[in-house]
Protein backbone atom coordinates (compact mmCIF):
# COMPACT_ATOMS: atom_id res chain seq x y z
CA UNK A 1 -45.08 -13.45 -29.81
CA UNK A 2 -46.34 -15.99 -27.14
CA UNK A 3 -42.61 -16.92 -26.85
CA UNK A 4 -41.00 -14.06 -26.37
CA UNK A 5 -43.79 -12.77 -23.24
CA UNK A 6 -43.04 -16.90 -22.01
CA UNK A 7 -39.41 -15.78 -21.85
CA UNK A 8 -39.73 -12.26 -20.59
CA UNK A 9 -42.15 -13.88 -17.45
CA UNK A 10 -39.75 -16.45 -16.82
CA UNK A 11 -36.61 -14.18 -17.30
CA UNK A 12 -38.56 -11.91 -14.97
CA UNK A 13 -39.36 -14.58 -12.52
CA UNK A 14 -35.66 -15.73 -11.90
CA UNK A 15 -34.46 -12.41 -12.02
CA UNK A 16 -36.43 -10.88 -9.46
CA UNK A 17 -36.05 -13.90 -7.23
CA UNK A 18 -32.49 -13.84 -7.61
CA UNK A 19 -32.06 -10.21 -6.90
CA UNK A 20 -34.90 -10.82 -3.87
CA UNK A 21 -32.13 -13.54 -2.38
CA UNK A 22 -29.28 -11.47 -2.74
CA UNK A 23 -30.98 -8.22 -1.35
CA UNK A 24 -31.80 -10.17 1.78
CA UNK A 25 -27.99 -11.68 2.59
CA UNK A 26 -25.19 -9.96 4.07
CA UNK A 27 -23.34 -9.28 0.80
CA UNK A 28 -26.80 -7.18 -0.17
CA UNK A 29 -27.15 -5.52 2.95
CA UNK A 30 -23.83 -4.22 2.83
CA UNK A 31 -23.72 -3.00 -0.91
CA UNK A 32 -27.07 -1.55 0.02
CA UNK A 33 -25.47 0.40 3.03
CA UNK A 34 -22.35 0.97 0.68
CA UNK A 35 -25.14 2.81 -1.90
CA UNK A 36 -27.11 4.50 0.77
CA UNK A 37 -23.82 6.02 2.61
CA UNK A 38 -24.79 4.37 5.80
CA UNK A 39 -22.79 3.31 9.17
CA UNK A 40 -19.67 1.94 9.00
CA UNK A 41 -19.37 -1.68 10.76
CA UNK A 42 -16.71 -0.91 12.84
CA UNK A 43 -17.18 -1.11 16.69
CA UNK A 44 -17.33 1.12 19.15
CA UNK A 45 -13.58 2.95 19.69
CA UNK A 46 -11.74 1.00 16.44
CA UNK A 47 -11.87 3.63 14.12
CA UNK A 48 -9.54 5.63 17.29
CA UNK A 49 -7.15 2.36 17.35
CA UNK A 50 -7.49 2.32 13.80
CA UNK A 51 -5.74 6.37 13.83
CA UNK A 52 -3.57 5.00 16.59
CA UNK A 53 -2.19 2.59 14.60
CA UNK A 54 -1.57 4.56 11.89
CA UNK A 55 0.04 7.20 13.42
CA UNK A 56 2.53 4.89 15.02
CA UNK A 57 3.63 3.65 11.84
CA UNK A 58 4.08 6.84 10.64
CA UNK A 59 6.89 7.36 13.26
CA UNK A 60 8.23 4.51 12.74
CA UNK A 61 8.61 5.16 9.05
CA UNK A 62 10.32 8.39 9.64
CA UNK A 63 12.45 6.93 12.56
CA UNK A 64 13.58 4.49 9.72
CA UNK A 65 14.29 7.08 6.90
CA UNK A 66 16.34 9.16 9.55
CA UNK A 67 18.57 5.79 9.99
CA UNK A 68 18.38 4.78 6.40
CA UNK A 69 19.83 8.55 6.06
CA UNK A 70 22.16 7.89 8.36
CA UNK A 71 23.80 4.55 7.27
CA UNK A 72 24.18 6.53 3.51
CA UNK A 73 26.47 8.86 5.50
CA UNK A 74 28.44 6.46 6.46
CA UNK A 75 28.71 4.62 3.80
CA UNK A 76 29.82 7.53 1.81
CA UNK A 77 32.34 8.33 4.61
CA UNK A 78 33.45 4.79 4.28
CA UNK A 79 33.93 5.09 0.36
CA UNK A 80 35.92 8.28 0.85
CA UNK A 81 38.15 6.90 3.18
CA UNK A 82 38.93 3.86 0.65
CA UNK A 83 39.77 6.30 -2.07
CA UNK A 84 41.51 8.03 0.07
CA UNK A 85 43.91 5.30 1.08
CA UNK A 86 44.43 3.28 -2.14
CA UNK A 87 45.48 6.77 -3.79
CA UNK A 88 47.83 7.37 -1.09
CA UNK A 89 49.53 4.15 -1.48
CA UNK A 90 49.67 4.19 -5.22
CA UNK A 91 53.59 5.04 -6.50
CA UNK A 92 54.50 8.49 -7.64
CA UNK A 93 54.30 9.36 -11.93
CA UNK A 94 56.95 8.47 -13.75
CA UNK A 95 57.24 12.61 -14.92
CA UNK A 96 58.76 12.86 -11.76
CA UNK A 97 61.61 10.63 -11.89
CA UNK A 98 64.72 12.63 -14.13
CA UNK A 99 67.02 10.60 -16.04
């Protein structure tokens, strides 16, 4: 029984010094803001350049899936055009041809 209170103080003792070490570094101060709900640690104006940013690239995207559209168009016309010329070149069926 001696033991087992031994091991409980001493399991208490590093515990609660451990958990005292991390509570006072950065990573605990942020998990404890993280927990509490607090401020975000973003400067003053970012979180505007931050929206910014993100609506740019949101433009961008659909300026690039209006071109992406556009190229398939082609394309297409392209393959139309080939199938259009190889079966215009091909020789006429032999059903035609009396003899």
């Amino acid at each position: 029984m001696e033991d087992l209170i031994g091991l409980a103080a001493v399991v208490l003792l590093f515990g609660g010094g451990t958990a005292f070490l991390i509570s006072i570094s950065p990573v605990g101060k942020a998990i404890g803001d993280r927990i509490r709900g607090g401020r975000q640690m973003l400067p003053d104006g970012a979180m505007e350049k931050i929206q910014e940013s993100q609506m740019a690239l949101l433009d961008e995207l659909d300026a690039m899936r209006q071109e992406l559209t556009d190229v398939q168009e082609r394309l297409d016309f392209a393959e139309r055009l080939l199938v259009k010329q190889r079966e215009t070149g091909r020789l006429p069926e032999a059903g035609g041809i009396e003899q």
